[in-house]
Protein backbone atom coordinates (compact mmCIF):
# COMPACT_ATOMS: atom_id res chain seq x y z
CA UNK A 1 12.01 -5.38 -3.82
CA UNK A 2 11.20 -1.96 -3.90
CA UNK A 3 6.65 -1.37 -3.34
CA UNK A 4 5.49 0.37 -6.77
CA UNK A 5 3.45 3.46 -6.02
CA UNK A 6 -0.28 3.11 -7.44
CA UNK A 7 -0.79 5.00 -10.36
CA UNK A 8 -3.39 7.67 -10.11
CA UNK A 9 -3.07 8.87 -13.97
CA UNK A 10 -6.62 9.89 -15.38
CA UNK A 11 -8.66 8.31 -18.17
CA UNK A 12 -7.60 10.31 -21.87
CA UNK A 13 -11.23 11.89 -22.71
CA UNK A 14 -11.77 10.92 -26.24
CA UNK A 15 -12.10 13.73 -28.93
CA UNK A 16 -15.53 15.42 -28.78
CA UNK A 17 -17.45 15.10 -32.29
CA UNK A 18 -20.28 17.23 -33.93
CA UNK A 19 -21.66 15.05 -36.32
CA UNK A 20 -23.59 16.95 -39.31
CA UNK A 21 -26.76 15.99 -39.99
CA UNK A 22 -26.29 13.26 -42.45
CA UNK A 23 -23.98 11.35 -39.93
CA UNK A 24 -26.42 12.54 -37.20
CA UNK A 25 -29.11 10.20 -38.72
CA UNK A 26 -26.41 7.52 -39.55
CA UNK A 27 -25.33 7.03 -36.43
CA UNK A 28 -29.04 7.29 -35.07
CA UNK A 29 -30.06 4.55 -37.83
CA UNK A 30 -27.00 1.97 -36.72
CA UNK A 31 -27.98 2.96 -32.91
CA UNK A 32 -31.65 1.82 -33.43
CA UNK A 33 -30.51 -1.22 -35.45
CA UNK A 34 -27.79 -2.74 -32.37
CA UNK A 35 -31.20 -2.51 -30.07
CA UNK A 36 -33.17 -4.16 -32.40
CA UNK A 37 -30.54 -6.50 -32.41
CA UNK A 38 -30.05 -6.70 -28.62
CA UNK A 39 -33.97 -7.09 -28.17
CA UNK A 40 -33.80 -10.15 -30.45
CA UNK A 41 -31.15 -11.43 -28.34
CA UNK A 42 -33.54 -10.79 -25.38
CA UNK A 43 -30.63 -8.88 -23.95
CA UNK A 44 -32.65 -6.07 -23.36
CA UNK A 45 -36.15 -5.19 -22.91
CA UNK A 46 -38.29 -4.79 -26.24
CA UNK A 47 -39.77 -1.12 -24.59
CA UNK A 48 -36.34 0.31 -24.77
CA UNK A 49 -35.75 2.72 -28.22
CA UNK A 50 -33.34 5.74 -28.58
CA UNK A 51 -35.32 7.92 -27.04
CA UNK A 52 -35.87 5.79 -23.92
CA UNK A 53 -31.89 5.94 -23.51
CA UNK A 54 -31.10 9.26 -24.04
CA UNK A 55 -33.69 10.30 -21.80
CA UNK A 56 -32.37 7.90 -18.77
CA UNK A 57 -28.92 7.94 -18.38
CA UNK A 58 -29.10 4.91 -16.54
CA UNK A 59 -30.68 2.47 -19.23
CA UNK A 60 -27.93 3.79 -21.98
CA UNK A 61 -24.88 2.48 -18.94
CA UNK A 62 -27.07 -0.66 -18.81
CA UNK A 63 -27.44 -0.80 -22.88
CA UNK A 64 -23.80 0.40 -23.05
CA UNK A 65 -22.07 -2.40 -21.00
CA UNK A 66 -24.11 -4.93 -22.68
CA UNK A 67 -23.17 -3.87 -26.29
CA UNK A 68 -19.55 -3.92 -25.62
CA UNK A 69 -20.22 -7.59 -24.19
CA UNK A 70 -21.92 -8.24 -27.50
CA UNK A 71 -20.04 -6.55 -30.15
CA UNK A 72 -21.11 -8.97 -32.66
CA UNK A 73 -24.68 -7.04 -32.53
CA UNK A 74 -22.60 -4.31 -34.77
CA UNK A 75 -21.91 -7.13 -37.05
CA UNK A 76 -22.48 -4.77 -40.74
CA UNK A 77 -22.58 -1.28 -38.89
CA UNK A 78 -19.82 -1.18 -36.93
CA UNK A 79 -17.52 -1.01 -40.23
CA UNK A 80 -14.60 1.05 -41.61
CA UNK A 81 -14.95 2.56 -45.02
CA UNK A 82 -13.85 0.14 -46.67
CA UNK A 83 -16.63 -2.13 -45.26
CA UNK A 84 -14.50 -4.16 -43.49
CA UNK A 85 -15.44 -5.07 -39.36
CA UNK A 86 -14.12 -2.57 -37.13
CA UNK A 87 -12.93 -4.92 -33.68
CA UNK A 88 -11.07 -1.79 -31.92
CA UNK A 89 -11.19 1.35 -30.60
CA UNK A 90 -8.54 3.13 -32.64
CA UNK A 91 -9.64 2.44 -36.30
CA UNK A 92 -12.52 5.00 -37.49
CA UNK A 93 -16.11 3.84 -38.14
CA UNK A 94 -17.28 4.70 -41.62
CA UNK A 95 -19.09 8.06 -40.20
CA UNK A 96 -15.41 9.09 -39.42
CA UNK A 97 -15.35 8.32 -35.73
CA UNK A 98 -13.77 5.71 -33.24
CA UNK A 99 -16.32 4.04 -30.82
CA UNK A 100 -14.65 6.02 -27.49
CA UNK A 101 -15.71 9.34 -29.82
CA UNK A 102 -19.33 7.62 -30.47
CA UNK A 103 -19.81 6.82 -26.75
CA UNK A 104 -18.97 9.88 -25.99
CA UNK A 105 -21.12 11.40 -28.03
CA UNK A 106 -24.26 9.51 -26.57
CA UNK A 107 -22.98 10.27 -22.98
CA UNK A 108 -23.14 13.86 -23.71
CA UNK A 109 -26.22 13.85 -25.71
CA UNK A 110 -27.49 12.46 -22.24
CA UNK A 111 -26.07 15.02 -20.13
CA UNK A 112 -27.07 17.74 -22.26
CA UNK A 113 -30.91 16.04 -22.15
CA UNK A 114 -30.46 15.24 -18.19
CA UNK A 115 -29.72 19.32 -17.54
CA UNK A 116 -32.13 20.60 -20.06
CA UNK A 117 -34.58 18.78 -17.78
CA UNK A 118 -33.65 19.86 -15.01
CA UNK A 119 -33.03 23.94 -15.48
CA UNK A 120 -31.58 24.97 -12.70
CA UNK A 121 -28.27 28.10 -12.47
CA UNK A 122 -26.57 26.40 -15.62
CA UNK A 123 -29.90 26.90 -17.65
CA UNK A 124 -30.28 23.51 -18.90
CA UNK A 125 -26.32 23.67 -19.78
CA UNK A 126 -23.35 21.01 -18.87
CA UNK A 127 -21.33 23.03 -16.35
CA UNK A 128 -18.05 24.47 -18.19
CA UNK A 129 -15.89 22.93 -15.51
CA UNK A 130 -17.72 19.50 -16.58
CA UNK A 131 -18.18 19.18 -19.80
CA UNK A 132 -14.46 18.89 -21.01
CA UNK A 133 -14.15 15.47 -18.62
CA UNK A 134 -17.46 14.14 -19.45
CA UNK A 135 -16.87 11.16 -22.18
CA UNK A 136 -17.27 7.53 -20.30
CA UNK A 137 -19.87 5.12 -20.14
CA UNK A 138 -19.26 4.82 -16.52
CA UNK A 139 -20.34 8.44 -16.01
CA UNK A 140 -23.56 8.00 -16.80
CA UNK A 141 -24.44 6.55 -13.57
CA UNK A 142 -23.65 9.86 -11.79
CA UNK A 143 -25.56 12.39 -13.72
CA UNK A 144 -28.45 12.03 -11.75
CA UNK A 145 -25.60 13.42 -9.10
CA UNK A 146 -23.84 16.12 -11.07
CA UNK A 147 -27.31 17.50 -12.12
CA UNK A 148 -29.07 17.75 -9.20
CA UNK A 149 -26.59 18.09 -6.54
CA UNK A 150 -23.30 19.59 -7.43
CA UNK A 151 -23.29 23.09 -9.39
CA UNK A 152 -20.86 25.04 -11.59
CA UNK A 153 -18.52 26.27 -8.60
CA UNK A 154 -17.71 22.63 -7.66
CA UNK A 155 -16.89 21.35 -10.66
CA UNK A 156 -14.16 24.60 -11.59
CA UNK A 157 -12.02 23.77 -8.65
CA UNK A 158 -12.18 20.05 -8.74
CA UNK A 159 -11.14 20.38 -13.24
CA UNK A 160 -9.95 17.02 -14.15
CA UNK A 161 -9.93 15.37 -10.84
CA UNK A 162 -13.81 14.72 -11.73
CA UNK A 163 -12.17 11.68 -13.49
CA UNK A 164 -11.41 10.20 -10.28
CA UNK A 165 -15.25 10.00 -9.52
CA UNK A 166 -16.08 6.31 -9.99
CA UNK A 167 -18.98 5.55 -7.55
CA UNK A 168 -22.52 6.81 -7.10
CA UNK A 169 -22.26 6.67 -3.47
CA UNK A 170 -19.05 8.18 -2.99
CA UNK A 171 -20.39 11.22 -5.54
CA UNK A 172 -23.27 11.94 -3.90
CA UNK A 173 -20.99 12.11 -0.26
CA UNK A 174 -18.81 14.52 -2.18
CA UNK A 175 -21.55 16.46 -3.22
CA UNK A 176 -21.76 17.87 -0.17
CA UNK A 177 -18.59 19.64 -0.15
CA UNK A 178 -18.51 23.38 -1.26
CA UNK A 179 -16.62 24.62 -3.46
CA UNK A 180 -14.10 26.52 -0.68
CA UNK A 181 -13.55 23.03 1.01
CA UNK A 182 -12.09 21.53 -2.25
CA UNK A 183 -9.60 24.94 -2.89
CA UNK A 184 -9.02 24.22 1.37
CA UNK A 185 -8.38 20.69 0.92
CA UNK A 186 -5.81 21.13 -2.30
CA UNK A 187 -4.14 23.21 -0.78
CA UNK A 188 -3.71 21.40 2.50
CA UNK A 189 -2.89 18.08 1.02
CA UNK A 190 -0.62 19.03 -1.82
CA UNK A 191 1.39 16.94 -4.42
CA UNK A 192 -0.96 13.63 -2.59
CA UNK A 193 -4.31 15.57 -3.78
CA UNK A 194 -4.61 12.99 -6.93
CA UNK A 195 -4.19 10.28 -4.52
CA UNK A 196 -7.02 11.50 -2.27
CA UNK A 197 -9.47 11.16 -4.60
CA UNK A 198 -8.46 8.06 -7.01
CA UNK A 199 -8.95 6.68 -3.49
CA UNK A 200 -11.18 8.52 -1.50
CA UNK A 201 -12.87 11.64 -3.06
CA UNK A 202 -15.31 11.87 -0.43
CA UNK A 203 -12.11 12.56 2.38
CA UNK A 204 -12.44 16.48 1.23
CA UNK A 205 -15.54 16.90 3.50
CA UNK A 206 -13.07 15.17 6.40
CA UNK A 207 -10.29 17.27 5.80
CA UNK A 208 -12.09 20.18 5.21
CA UNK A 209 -12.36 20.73 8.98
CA UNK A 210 -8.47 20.70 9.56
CA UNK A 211 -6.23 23.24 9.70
CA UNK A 212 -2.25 22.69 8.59
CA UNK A 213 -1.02 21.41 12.13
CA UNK A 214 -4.56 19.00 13.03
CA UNK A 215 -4.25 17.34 8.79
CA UNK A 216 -0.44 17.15 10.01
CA UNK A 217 -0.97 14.94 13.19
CA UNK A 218 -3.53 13.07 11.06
CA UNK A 219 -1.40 12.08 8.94
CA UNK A 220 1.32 11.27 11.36
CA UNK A 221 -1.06 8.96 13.29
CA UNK A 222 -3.49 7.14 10.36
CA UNK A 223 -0.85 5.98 7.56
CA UNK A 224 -2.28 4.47 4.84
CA UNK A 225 -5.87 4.78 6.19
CA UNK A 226 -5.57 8.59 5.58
CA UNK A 227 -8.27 8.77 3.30
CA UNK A 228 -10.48 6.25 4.38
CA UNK A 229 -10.85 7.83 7.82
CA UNK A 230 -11.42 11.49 6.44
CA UNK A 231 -14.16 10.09 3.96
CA UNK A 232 -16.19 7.97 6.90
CA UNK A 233 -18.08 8.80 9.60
CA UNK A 234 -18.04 13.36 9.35
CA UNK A 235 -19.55 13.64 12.89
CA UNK A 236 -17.01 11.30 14.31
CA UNK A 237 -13.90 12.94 12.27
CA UNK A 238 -15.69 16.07 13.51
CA UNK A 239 -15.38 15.19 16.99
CA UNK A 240 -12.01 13.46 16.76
CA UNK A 241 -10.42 16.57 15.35
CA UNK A 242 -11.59 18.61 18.15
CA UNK A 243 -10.16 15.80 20.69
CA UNK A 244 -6.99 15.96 22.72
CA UNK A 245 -3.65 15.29 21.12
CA UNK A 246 -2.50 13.16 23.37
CA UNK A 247 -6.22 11.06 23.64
CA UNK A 248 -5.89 10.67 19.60
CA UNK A 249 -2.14 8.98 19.75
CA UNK A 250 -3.17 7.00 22.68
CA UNK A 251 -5.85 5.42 20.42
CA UNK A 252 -3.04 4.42 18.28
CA UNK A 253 -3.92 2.98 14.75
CA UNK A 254 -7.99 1.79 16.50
CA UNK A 255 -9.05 5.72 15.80
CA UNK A 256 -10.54 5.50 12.14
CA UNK A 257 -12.04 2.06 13.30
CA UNK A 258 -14.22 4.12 15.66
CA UNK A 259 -17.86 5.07 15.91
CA UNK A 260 -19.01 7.87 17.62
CA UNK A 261 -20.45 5.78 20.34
CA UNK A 262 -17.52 3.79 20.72
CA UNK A 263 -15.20 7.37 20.97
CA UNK A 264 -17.75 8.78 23.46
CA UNK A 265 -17.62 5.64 25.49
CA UNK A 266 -13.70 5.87 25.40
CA UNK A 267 -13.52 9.38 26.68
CA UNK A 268 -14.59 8.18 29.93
CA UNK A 269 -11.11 6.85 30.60
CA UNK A 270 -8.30 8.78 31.89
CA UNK A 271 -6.30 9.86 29.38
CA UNK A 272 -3.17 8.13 30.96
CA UNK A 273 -4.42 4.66 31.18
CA UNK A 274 -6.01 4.96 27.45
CA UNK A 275 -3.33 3.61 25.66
CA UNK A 276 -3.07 0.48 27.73
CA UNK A 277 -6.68 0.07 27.26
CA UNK A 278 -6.37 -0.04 23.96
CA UNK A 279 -3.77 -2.21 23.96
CA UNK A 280 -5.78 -4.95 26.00
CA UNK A 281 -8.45 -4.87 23.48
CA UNK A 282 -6.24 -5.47 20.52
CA UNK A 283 -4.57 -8.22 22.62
CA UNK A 284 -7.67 -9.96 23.22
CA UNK A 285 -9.29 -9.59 19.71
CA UNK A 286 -6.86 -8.61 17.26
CA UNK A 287 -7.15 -7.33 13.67
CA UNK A 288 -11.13 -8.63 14.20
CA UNK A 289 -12.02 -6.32 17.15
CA UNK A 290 -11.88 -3.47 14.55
CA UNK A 291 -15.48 -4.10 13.45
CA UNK A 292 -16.75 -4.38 16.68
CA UNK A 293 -14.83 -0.57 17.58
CA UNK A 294 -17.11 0.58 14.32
CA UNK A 295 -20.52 -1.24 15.99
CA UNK A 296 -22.61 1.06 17.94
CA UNK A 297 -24.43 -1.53 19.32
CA UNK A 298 -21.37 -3.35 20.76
CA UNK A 299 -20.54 0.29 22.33
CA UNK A 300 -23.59 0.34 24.04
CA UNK A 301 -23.87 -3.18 24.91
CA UNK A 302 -20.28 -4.32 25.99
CA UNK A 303 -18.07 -1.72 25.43
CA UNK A 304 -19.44 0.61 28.22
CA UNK A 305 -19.62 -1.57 30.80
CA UNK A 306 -16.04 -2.23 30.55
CA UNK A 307 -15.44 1.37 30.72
CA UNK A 308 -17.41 1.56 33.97
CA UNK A 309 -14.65 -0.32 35.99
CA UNK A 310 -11.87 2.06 34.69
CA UNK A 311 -13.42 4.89 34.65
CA UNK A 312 -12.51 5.76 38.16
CA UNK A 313 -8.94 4.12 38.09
CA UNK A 314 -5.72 5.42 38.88
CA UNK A 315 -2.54 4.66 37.32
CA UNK A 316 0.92 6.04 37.32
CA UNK A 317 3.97 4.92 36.15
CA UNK A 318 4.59 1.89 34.13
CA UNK A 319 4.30 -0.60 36.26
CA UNK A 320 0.60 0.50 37.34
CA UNK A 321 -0.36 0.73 33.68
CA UNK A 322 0.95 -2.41 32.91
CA UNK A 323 -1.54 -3.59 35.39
CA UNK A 324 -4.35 -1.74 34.24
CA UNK A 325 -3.95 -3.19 31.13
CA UNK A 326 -3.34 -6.66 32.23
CA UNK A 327 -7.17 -6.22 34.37
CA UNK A 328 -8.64 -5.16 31.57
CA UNK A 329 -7.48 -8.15 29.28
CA UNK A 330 -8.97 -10.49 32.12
CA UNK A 331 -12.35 -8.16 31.78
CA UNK A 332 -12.19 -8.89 28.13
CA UNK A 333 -11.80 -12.59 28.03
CA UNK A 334 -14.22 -12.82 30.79
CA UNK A 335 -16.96 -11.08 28.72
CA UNK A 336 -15.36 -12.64 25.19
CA UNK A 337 -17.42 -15.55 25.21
CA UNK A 338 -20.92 -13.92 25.63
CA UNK A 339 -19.34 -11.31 22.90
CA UNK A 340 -18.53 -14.07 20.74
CA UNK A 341 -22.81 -15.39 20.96
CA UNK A 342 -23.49 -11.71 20.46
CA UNK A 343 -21.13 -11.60 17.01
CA UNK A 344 -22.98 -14.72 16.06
CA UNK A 345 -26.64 -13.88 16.92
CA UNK A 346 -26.78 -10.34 15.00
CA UNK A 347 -24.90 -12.12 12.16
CA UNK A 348 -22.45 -8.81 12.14
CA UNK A 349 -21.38 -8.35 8.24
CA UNK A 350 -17.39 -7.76 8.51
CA UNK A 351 -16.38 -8.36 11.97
CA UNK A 352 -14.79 -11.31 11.85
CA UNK A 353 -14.08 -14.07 14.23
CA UNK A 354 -13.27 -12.95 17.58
């Protein structure tokens, strides 16, 4: 059975609208009513009015997600023009409009409020590069972002791709990527660009650091965990990128598991007897040691005193790294129960059983 490659097609942005006034003050008058509505459900806090959400982005997601769990609230507005209950998103309202055009109507009355506010180089205007993708409830929650931490230059080169921008967290990383690293990173990842950020956006600051040959051997070496390795730790993708070739495939598929104090405790080992090192890790821990590679307090309290007596090894040929490895699996078992105790104690979220 052949795998099916994920889909990384982008949300259609529903039609913008520009109500007149007399639909203006409909749809304002059926807006006020569904909170009314709400509020007598005690679904939402009686404080909250139209005002309230337009000016906070993040009460009109909260208001949003909870009318569309509560449709019935629309019960009488929410009709078509022949009065009859509008269920869908495809039939028009009686003002004309479809609720994906009303939504996005209130998510760009929102915007436009959020950067009047806040001034700035787009003068209290959405961003041209923005404003054509800007139509989803689920937006909302990064304004804050977009308006005080990404400007006019980003948002041109990423276009469209701004529809792959799903989390808060994630955004905000992003932000921090000019607008020369996102041309850089296009360019260097190609056709898989839209896969990149449905999955990762935040690997553009990662990649940004890599030329054509270094983003080659990445590739080559991570697989699938492309993406999540360029968007973790930058100072450790910093320093792995400048690391030896041979050092980064002896670490084998462990590398984007790594913390920076778990790769500086690793370069103490001679880069010959690395891979076997490695190797007696996995062996001993398996798919769980990979949280404990990412734990900077396991570098510092295990991991380099393991590294102490191999540090001064050495091994040639493959019968003498055979042995290497096989001493340090007996190092690691000998140590695995106090690790185990250690797991346990610090409760460590992720890691496992080991």
């Amino acid at each position: 059975m052949t795998e099916q490659k994920k889909s990384t097609a982008k949300p259609r942005v529903p039609e913008l609208i520009n109500p007149d006034a007399e639909v203006q003050k409909r749809i304002n008058d059926g807006l006020a009513q569904v909170i009314t509505r709400l509020q007598e459900k005690g679904l939402i806090p009686g404080s909250v009015n139209s005002a309230a959400l337009f000016a906070k982005p993040a009460q009109m997601y909260g208001f949003l997600n909870i009318f569309k769990e509560n449709r019935d609230a629309g019960a009488g507005i929410l009709v078509d023009q022949a009065g009859n209950p509008v269920t869908d998103d495809s039939t028009p309202l009686v003002c004309g409009f479809t609720m994906p055009q009303l939504e996005r109507f209130l998510v760009m009355t929102c915007a436009r409020k959020a950067y009047a506010a806040f001034g700035g180089e787009t003068k209290g205007k959405i961003p041209d590069g923005l404003r054509p993708y800007l139509g989803f409830a689920w937006q909302l929650p990064l304004l804050e972002t977009f308006v005080g931490k990404m400007n006019r230059y980003q948002f041109s080169e990423l276009g469209s791709d701004v529809l792959y921008l799903r989390s808060p967290s994630r955004t905000r990383k992003l932000a921090g990527a000019m607008a020369e690293d996102i041309r850089k990173v296009r360019k260097l990842v190609g056709d898989r660009f839209d896969e990149m950020m449905m999955e990762n956006p935040v690997a553009i600051r990662g990649i940004s650091h890599c030329d054509e040959k270094i983003f080659e051997l990445f590739v080559k070496i991570s697989g699938d965990r492309l993406w999540s390795f360029f968007g973790g730790d930058q100072q450790l993708v910093v320093e792995l990128i400048g690391a030896d070739k041979k050092r980064l495939l002896s670490l084998g598929p462990h590398f984007p598991d790594l913390c920076v104090e778990t790769f500086r405790a690793l370069e103490q080992i001679p880069t010959p007897m690395l891979a076997p090192f490695m190797r007696s890790f996995a062996s001993v821990f398996g798919s769980p040691g990979r949280a404990l590679l990412g734990d900077k307090q396991f570098a510092t309290e295990f991991l380099v005193g393991v590294v102490d007596d191999f540090r001064e090894l050495k091994a040639e040929g493959s019968e003498q790294l055979e042995a290497v490895q096989e001493a340090a699996i007996l190092k690691w078992n000998v140590i695995r129960p106090k690790l185990i105790a250690w797991v346990k104690a610090n409760k460590q979220k992720g890691g496992g059983t080991v």
